[in-house]
Protein backbone atom coordinates (compact mmCIF):
# COMPACT_ATOMS: atom_id res chain seq x y z
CA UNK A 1 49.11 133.48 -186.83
CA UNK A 2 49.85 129.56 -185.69
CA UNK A 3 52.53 129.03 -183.81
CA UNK A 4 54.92 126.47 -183.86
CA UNK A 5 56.74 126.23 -180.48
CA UNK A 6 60.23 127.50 -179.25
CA UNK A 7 62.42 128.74 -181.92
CA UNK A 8 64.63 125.86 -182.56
CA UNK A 9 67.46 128.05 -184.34
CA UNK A 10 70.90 128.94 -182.62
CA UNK A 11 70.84 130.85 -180.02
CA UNK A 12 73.09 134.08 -181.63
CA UNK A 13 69.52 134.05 -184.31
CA UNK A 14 67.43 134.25 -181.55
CA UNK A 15 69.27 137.24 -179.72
CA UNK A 16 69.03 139.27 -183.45
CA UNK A 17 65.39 137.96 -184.21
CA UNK A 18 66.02 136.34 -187.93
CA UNK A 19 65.51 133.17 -189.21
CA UNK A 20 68.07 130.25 -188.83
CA UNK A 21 68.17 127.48 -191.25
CA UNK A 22 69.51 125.02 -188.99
CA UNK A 23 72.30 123.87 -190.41
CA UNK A 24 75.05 121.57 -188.79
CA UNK A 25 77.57 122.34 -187.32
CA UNK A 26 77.04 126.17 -187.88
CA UNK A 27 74.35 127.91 -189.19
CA UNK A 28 74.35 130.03 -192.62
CA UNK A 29 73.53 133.50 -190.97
CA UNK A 30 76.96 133.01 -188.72
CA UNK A 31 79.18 131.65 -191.52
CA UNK A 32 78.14 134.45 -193.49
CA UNK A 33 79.21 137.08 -190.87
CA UNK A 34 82.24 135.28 -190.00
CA UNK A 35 81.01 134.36 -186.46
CA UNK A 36 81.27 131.68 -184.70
CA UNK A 37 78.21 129.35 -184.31
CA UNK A 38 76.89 128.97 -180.66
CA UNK A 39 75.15 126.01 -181.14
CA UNK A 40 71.88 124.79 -180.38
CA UNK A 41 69.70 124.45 -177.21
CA UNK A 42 68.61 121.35 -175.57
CA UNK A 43 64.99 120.90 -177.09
CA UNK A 44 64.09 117.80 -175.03
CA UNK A 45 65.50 119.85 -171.44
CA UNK A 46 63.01 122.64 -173.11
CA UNK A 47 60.54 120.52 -173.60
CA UNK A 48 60.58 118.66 -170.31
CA UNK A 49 61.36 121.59 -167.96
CA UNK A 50 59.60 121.71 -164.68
CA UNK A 51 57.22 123.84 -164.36
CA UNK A 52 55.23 123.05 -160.86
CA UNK A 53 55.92 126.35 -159.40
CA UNK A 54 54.89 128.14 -162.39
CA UNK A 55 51.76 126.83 -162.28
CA UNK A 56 51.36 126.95 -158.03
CA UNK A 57 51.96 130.71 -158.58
CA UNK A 58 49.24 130.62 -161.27
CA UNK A 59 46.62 128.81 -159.17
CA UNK A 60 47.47 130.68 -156.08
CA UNK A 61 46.83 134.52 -157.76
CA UNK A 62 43.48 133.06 -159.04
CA UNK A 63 41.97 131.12 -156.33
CA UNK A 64 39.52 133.29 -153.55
CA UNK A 65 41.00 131.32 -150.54
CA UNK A 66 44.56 131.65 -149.60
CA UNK A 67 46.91 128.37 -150.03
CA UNK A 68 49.46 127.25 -147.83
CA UNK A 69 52.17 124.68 -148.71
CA UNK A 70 51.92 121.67 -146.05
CA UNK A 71 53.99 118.90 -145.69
CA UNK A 72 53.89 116.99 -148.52
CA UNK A 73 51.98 113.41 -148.56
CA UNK A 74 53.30 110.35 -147.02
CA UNK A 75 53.87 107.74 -149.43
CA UNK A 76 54.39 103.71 -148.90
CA UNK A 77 55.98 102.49 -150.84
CA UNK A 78 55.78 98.42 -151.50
CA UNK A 79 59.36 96.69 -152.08
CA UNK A 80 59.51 94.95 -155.50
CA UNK A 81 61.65 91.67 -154.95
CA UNK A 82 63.93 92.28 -158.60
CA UNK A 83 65.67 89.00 -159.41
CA UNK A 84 69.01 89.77 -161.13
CA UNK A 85 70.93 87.22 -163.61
CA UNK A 86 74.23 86.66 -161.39
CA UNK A 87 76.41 87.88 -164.98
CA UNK A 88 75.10 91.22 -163.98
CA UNK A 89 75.31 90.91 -159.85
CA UNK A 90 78.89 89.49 -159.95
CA UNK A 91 81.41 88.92 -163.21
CA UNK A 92 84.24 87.07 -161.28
CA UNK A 93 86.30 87.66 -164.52
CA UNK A 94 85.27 91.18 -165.76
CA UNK A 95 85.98 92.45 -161.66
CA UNK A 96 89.42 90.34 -162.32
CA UNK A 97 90.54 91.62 -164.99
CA UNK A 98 89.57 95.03 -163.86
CA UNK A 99 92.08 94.78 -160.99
CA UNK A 100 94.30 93.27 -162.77
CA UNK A 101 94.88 95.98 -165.08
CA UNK A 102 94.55 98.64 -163.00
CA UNK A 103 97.44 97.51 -160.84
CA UNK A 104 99.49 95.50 -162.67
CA UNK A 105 100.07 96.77 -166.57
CA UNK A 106 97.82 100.35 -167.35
CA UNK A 107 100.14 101.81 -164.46
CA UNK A 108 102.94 100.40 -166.39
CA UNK A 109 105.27 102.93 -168.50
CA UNK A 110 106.97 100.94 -171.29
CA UNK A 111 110.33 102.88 -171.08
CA UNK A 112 110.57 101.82 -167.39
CA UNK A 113 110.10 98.32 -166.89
CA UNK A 114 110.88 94.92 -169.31
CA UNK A 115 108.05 93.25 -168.05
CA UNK A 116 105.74 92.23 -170.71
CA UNK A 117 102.39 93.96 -168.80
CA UNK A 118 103.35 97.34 -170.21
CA UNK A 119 102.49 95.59 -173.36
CA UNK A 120 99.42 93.69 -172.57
CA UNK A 121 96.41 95.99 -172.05
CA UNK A 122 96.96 97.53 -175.81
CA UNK A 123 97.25 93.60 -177.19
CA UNK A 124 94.69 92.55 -175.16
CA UNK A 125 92.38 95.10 -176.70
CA UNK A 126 92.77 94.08 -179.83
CA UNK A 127 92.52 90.44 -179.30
CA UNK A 128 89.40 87.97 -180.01
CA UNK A 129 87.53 87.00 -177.44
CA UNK A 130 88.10 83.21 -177.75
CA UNK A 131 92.05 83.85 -178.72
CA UNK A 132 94.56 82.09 -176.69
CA UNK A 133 95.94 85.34 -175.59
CA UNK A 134 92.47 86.44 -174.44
CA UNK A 135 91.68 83.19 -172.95
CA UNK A 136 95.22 83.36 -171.00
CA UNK A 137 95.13 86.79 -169.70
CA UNK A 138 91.93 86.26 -168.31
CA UNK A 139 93.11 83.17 -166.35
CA UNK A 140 95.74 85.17 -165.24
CA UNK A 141 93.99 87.81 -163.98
CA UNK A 142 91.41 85.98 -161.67
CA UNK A 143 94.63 83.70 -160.13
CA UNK A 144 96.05 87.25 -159.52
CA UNK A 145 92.82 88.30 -157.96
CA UNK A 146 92.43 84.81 -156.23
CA UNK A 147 96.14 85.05 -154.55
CA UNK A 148 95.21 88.56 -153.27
CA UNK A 149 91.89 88.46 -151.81
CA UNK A 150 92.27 84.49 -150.45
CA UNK A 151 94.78 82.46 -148.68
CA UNK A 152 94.03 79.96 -150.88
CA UNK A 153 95.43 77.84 -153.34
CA UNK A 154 95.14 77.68 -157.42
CA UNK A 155 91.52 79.34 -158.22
CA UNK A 156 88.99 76.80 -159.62
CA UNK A 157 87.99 79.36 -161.96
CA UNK A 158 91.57 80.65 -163.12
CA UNK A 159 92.43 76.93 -163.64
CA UNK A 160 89.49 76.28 -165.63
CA UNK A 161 90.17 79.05 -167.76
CA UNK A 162 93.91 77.98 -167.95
CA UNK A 163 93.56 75.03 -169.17
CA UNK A 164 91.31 76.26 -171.71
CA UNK A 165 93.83 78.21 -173.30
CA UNK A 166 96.38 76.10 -172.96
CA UNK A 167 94.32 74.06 -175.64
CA UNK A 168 94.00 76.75 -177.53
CA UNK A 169 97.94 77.47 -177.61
CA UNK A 170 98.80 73.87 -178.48
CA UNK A 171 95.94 74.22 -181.69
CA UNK A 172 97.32 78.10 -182.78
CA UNK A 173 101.05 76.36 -182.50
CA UNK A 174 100.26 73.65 -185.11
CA UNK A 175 99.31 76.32 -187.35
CA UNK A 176 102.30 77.68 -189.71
CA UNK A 177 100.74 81.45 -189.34
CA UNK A 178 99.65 81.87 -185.61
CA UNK A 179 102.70 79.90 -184.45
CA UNK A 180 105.13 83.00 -185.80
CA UNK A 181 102.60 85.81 -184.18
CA UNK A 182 103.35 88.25 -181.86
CA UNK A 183 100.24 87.40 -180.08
CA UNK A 184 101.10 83.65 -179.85
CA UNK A 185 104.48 84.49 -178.23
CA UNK A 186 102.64 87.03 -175.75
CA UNK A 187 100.32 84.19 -174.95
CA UNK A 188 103.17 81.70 -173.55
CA UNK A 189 104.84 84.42 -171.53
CA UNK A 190 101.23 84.90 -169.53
CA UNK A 191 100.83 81.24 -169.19
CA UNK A 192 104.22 81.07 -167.82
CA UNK A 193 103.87 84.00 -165.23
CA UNK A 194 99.85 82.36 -164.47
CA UNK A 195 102.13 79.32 -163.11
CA UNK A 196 104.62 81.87 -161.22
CA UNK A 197 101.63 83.46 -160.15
CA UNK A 198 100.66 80.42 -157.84
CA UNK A 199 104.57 81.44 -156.02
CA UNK A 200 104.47 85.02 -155.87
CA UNK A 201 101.89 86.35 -153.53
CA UNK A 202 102.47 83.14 -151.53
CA UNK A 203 101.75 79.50 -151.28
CA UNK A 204 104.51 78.11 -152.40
CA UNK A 205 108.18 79.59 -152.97
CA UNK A 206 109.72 77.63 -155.77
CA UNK A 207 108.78 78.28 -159.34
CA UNK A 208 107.22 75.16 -160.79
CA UNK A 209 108.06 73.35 -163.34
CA UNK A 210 105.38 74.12 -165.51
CA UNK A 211 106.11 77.58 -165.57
CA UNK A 212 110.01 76.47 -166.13
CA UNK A 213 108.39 74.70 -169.51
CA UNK A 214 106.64 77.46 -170.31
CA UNK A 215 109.54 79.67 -170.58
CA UNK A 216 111.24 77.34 -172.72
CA UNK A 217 108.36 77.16 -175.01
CA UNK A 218 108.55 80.91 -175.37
CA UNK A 219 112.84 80.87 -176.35
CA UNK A 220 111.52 77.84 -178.63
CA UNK A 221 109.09 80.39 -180.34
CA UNK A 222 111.73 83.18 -180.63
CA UNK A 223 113.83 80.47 -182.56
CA UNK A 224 110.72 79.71 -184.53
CA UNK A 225 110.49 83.64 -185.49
CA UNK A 226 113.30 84.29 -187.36
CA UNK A 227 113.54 87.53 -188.41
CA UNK A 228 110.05 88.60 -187.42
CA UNK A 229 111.75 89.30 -183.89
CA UNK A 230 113.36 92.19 -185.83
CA UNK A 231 110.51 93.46 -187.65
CA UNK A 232 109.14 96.41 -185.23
CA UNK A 233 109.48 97.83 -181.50
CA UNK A 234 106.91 95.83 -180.28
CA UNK A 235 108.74 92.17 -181.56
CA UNK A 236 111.52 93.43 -179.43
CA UNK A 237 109.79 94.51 -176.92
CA UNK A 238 108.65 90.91 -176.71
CA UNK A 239 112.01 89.62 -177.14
CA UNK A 240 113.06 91.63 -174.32
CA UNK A 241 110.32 90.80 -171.87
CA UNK A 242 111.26 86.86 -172.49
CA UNK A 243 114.52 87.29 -171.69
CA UNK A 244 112.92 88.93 -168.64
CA UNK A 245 110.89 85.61 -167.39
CA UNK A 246 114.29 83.72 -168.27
CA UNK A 247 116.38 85.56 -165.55
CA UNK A 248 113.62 84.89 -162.99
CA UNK A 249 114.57 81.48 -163.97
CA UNK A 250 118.18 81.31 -164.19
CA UNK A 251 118.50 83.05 -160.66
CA UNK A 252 116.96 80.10 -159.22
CA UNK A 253 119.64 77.22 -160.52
CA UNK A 254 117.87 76.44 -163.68
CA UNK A 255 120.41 74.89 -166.52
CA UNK A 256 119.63 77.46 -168.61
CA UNK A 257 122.93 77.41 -170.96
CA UNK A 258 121.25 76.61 -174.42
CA UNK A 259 118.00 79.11 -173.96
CA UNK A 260 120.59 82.05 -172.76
CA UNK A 261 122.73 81.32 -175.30
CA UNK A 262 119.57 81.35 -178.17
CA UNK A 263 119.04 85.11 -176.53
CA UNK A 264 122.27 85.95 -177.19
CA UNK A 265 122.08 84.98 -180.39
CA UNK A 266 119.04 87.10 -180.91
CA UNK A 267 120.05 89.86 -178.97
CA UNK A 268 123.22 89.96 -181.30
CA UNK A 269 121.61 90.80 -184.53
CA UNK A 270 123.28 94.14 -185.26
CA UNK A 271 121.02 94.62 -188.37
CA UNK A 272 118.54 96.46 -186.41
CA UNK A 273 117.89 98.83 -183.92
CA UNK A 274 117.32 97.47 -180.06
CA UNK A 275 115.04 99.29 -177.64
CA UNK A 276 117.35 101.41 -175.28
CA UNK A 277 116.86 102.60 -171.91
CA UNK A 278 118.35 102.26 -167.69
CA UNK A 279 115.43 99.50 -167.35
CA UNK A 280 116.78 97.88 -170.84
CA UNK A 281 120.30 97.76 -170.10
CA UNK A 282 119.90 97.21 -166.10
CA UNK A 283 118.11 93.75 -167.83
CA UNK A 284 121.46 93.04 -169.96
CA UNK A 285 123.90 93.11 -167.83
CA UNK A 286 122.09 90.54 -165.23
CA UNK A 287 121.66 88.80 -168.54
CA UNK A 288 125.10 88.95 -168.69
CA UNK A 289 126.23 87.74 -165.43
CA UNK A 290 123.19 85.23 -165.38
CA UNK A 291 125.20 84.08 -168.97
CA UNK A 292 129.15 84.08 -166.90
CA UNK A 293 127.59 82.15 -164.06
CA UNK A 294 126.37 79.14 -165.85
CA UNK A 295 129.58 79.17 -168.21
CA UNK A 296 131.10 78.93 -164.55
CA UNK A 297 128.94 75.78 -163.64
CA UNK A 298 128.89 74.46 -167.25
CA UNK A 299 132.39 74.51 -168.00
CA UNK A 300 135.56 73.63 -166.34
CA UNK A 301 137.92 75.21 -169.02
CA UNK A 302 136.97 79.10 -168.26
CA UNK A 303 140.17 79.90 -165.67
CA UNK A 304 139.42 82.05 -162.76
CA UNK A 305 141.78 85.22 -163.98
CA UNK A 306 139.05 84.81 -167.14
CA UNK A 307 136.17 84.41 -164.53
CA UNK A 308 137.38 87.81 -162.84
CA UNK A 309 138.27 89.84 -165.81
CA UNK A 310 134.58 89.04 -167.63
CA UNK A 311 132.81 89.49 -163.67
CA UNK A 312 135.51 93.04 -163.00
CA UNK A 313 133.98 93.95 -166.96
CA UNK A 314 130.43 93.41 -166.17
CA UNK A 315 131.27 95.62 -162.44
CA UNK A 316 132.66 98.34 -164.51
CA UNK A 317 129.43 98.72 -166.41
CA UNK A 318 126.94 98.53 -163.76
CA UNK A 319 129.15 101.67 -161.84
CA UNK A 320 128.70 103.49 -165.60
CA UNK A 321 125.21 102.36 -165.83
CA UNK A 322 124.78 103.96 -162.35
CA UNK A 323 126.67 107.58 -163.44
CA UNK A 324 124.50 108.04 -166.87
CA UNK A 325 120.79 107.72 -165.18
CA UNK A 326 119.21 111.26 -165.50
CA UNK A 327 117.89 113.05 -162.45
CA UNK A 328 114.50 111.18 -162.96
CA UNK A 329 116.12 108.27 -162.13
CA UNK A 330 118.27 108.91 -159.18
CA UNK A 331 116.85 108.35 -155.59
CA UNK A 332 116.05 111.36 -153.32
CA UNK A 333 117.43 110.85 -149.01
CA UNK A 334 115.07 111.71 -147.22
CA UNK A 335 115.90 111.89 -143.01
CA UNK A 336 114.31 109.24 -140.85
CA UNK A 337 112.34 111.58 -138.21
CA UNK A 338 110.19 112.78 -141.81
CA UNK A 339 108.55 109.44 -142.04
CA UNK A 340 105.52 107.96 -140.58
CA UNK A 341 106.75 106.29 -137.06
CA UNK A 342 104.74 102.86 -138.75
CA UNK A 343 107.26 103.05 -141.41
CA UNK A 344 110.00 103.57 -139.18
CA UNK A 345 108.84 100.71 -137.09
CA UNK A 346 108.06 98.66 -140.30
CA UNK A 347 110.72 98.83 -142.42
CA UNK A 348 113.54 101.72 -141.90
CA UNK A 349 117.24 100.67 -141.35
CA UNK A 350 118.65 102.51 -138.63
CA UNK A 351 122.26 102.83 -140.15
CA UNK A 352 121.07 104.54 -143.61
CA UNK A 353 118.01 107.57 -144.41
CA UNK A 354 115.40 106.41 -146.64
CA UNK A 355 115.32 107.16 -149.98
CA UNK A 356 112.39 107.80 -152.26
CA UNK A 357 111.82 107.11 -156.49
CA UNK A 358 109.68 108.53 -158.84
CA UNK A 359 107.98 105.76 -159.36
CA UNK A 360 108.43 101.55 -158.13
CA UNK A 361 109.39 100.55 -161.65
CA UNK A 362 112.55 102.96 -161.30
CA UNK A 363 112.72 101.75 -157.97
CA UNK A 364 113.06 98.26 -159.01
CA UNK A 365 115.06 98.78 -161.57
CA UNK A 366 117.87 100.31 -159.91
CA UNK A 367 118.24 97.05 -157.24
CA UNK A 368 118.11 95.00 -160.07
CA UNK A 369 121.81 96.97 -160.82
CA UNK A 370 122.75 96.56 -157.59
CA UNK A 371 122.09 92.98 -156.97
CA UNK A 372 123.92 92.68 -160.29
CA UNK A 373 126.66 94.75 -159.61
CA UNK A 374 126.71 93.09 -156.08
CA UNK A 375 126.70 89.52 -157.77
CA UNK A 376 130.28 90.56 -159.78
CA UNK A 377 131.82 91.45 -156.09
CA UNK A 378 130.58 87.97 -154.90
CA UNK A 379 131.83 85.88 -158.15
CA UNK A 380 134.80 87.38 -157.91
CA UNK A 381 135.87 87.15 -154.45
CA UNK A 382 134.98 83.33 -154.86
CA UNK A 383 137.42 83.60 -157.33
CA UNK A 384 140.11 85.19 -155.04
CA UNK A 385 139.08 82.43 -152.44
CA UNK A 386 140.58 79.81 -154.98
CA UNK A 387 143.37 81.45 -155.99
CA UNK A 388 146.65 80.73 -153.77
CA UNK A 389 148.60 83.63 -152.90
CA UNK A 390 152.56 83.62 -154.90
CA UNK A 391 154.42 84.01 -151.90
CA UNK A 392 152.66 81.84 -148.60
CA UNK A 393 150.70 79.53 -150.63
CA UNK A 394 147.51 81.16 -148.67
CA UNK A 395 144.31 82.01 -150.27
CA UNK A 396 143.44 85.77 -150.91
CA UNK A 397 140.41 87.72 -149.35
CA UNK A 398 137.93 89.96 -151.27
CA UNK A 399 140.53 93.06 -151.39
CA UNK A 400 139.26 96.36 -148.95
CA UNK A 401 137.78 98.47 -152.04
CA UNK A 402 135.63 95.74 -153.15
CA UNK A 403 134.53 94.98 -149.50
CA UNK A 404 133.34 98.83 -149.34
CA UNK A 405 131.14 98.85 -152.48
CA UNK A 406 129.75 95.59 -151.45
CA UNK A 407 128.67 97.51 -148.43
CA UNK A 408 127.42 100.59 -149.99
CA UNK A 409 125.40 98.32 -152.57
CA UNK A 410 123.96 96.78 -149.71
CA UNK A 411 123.15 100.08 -147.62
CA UNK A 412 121.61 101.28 -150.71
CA UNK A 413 119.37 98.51 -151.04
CA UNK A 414 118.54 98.57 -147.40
CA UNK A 415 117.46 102.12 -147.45
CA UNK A 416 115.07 101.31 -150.61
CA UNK A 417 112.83 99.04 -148.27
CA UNK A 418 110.16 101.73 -147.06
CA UNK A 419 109.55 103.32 -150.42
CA UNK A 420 108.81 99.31 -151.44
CA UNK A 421 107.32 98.10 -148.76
CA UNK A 422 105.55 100.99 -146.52
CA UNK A 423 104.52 100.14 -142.94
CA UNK A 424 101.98 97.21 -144.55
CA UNK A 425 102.57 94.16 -141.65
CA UNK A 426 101.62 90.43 -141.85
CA UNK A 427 97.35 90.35 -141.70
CA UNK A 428 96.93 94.18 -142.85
CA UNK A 429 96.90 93.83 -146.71
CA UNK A 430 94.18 95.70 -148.46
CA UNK A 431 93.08 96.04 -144.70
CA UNK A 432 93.76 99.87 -144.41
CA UNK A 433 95.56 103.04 -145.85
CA UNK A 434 99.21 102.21 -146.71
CA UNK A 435 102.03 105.02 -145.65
CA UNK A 436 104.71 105.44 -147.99
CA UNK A 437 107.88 107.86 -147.83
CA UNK A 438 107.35 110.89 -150.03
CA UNK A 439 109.36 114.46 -150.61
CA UNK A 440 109.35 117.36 -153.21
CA UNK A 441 112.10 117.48 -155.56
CA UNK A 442 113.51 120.61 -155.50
CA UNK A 443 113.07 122.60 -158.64
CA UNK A 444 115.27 122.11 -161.79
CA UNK A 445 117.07 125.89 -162.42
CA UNK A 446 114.65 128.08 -164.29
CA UNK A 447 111.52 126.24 -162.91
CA UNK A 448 109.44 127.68 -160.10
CA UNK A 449 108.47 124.86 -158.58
CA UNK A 450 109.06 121.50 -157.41
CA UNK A 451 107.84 118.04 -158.60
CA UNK A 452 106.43 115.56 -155.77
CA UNK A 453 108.30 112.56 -155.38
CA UNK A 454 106.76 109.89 -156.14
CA UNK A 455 104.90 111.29 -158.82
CA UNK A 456 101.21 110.25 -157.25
CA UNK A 457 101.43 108.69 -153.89
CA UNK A 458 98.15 107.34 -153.79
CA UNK A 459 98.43 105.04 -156.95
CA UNK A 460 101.76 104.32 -155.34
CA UNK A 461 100.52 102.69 -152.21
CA UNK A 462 98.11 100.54 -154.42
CA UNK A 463 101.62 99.42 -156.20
CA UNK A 464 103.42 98.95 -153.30
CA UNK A 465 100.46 96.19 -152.12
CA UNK A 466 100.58 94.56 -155.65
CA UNK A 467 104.18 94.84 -156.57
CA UNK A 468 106.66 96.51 -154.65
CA UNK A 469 106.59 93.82 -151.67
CA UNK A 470 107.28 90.92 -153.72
CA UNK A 471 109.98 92.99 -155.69
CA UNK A 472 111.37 93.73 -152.26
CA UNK A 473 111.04 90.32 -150.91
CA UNK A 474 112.79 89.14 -154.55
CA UNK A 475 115.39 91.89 -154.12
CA UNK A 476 116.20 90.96 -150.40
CA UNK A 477 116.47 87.22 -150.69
CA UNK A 478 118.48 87.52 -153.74
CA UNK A 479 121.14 89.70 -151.40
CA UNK A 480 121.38 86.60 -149.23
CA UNK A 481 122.19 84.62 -151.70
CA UNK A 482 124.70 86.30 -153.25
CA UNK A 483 126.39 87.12 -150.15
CA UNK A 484 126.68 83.61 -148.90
CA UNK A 485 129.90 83.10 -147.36
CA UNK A 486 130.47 86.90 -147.70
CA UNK A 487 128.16 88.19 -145.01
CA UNK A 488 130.84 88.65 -142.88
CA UNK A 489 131.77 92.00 -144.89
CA UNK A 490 128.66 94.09 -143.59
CA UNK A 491 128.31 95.88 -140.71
CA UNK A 492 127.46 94.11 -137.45
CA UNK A 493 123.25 93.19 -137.37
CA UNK A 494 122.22 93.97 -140.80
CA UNK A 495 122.33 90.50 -142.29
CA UNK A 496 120.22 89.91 -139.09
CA UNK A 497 117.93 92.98 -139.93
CA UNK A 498 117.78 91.91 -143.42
CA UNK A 499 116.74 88.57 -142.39
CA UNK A 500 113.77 89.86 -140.04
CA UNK A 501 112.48 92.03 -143.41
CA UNK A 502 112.21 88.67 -145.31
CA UNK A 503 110.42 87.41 -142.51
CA UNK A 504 107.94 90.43 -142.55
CA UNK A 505 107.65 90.18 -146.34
CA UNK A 506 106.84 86.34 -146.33
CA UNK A 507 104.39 86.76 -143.76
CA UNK A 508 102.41 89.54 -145.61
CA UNK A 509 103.21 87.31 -148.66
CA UNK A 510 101.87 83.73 -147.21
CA UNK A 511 105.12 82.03 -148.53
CA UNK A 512 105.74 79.46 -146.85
């Protein structure tokens, strides 16, 4: 009889002894009985087993003298000197964009922020490797990386790269179907946040102007669109995030008027359904007081009972903004002595417990009410300021009631600084473990358990580092500048505390 190895058949044949025939993905013999198929072994592990003890056994019941294991031989080995190509050693941009999408948009959820890296990684993946949006994302990425590991300037690399696809953008533009893409329009809003890149994790504090072209080049590309900004979620999902990169322009003095009012116009088209959501409408109405205040500057005609009534309007929303936001949404209080004593040296206010998010999108989200909300209170008591009272001819004060939600807006901004900022301190970034403020919801009624809150807090250190201090540091300044003259309404020391946490941010930051 020859034989012909190891039966090869699935392993329910072999336990009954019959023939298989092999077939994929289940054999005849267990389709037939209604069985399910077990599969096949691993020929090439039975093939290659190891089978030195087998055989030491073998040799040791045969041989006359008896056999003792010693210590097995000394080998030397010589060193081979292995030359690598430096592509596979170190691949600046493949190790930048790596970091830059793990921190930045993969940890991104779409529903909670308007930034446009929610939408990135899935556009990126589908984009050419020469494409301008491929080109720009990867500049962007190693000036991101640069900025964090250096305290450096613009990265040779990055710029090289930059520059690159800025070429690229100016040859897709000139050509009539790339220039309406959603790609195209994706493209501009990286190259504009590569240029505030250079501002936001420090060397310089003032966006340039490059980046302030940029922006206009994407509002110029919405105009360009049409109706193709109305076609799907994802055009409005861009239209949304450009609106975005204006505000971070308008809050800094820009004469915006004519790009916010080509939003508007866009934003208005009632044939279609918008994107809703807190992060979507939190966006709107700072649209819409970004929108009042350069009327305000642009126009002498708007009276200041208008000024107050559309300001008092925009107020009103923010407060029912603030009452619809589901339990997700909400932030926990959490008492002082529960924290890490870094974090209460670092960054607690003594007058208000901490309180925690589910995640630093939320987080950011919710100041971006309050420092809207908080705005309204300071436009119109500058309204009240210029108004002379009927009876003495003096001027009238911010009244009591808006005086106290100024200072609760303020308290609650104040207590958000540990969940976005930790105990990290100038010289320690990416230097050790960060602590961040955590607690367990307590269970919803029905449910047995609670959720932690935040949801993961290691991944939310890493954000805190890459995000949540420069949204902090955003949040914080923008407080002083709305509350100008007005600082006088909060509580003794906490403009002063305020200002030291600016300090500690731009030191971690390297803004000078």
């Amino acid at each position: 009889m020859v034989y012909n190895g190891p039966s090869k058949g699935c392993r329910r044949c072999r336990d009954r002894r019959i023939k298989c025939d092999q077939r994929q993905p289940e054999c005849l013999n267990c389709s037939t009985r209604g069985s399910t198929c077990p599969g096949y072994r691993d020929i090439f592990d039975k093939a290659h087993r190891d089978e030195t003890a087998k055989v030491w056994r073998r040799h040791s019941r045969h041989s006359r003298k008896t056999v003792t294991l010693g210590a097995p031989p000394t080998l030397n080995f010589v060193p081979m000197q292995i030359s690598l190509p430096r592509s596979i050693l170190s691949d600046p941009e493949s190790n930048a964009l790596n970091f830059f999408f793990l921190h930045y948009s993969l940890c991104q959820n779409i529903e909670e922020t308007c930034s446009f890296f929610s939408l990135l990684p899935d556009m990126y993946a589908k984009s050419e490797v020469s494409s301008p949006l491929n080109r720009a994302t990867a500049a962007l990425a190693l000036q991101v990386a640069h900025l964090h590991f250096s305290r450096g300037g613009e990265s040779r690399m990055a710029s090289t790269v930059y520059a690159y696809a800025v070429v690229q953008t100016k040859q897709a533009l000139a050509a009539p179907a790339q220039s309406k893409s959603d790609s195209l329009l994706m493209t501009t809003l990286i190259l504009e946040a590569y240029e505030s890149a250079k501002g936001v994790f420090g060397r310089e504090e003032k966006l340039s102007s490059q980046s302030h072209t940029h922006v206009l080049g994407s509002i110029a590309l919405l105009k360009h669109r049409g109706p193709l900004n109305f076609k799907d979620e994802l055009s409005w999902r861009l239209v949304i995030a450009t609106r975005n990169r204006l505000l971070h322009h308008t809050s800094h003095g820009a004469d915006e008027l004519a790009a916010v009012d080509a939003i508007v116009d866009i934003w208005g088209h009632g044939n279609v359904k918008r994107p809703k959501g807190p992060s979507v409408e939190a966006d709107t109405l700072a649209f819409r007081l970004s929108q009042l205040r350069l009327m305000v500057t642009a126009e002498n005609s708007l009276n200041l009972q208008t000024i107050i009534a559309l300001a008092t309007d925009i107020a009103s929303q923010c407060a029912i903004w603030h009452s619809a936001l589901s339990s997700t949404w909400r932030p926990i209080s959490i008492p002082t002595y529960t924290l890490a004593p870094s974090i209460q040296v670092a960054s607690t206010y003594e007058q208000m417990a901490p309180t925690v998010y589910t995640n630093i999108s939320i987080a950011n989200s919710v100041n971006r009410q309050r420092t809207t909300e908080l705005g309204c209170l300071s436009l119109i008591g500058s309204c009240l300021a210029n108004i002379p009272h009927q009876e003495d001819g003096h001027q009238t004060g911010l009244p009591y009631t808006l005086m106290a939600r100024a200072q609760i807006l303020v308290d609650e901004i104040c207590a958000s600084v540990p969940f976005l900022t930790g105990d990290v301190t100038a010289g320690e970034l990416w230097s050790h473990a960060v602590f961040v403020p955590s607690v367990v919801r307590e269970p919803s009624y029905g449910s047995g358990r609670g959720c932690p809150v935040p949801e993961n807090t290691t991944k939310h250190a890493q954000q805190v580092i890459t995000s949540g201090l420069y949204m902090m540091y955003g949040t914080l300044t923008a407080v002083l500048r709305i509350l100008g003259n007005m600082r006088t309404v909060l509580r003794d020391g906490q403009v002063r505390w305020i200002i030291g946490q600016v300090d500690r941010l731009r030191h971690v930051l390297h803004i000078t």
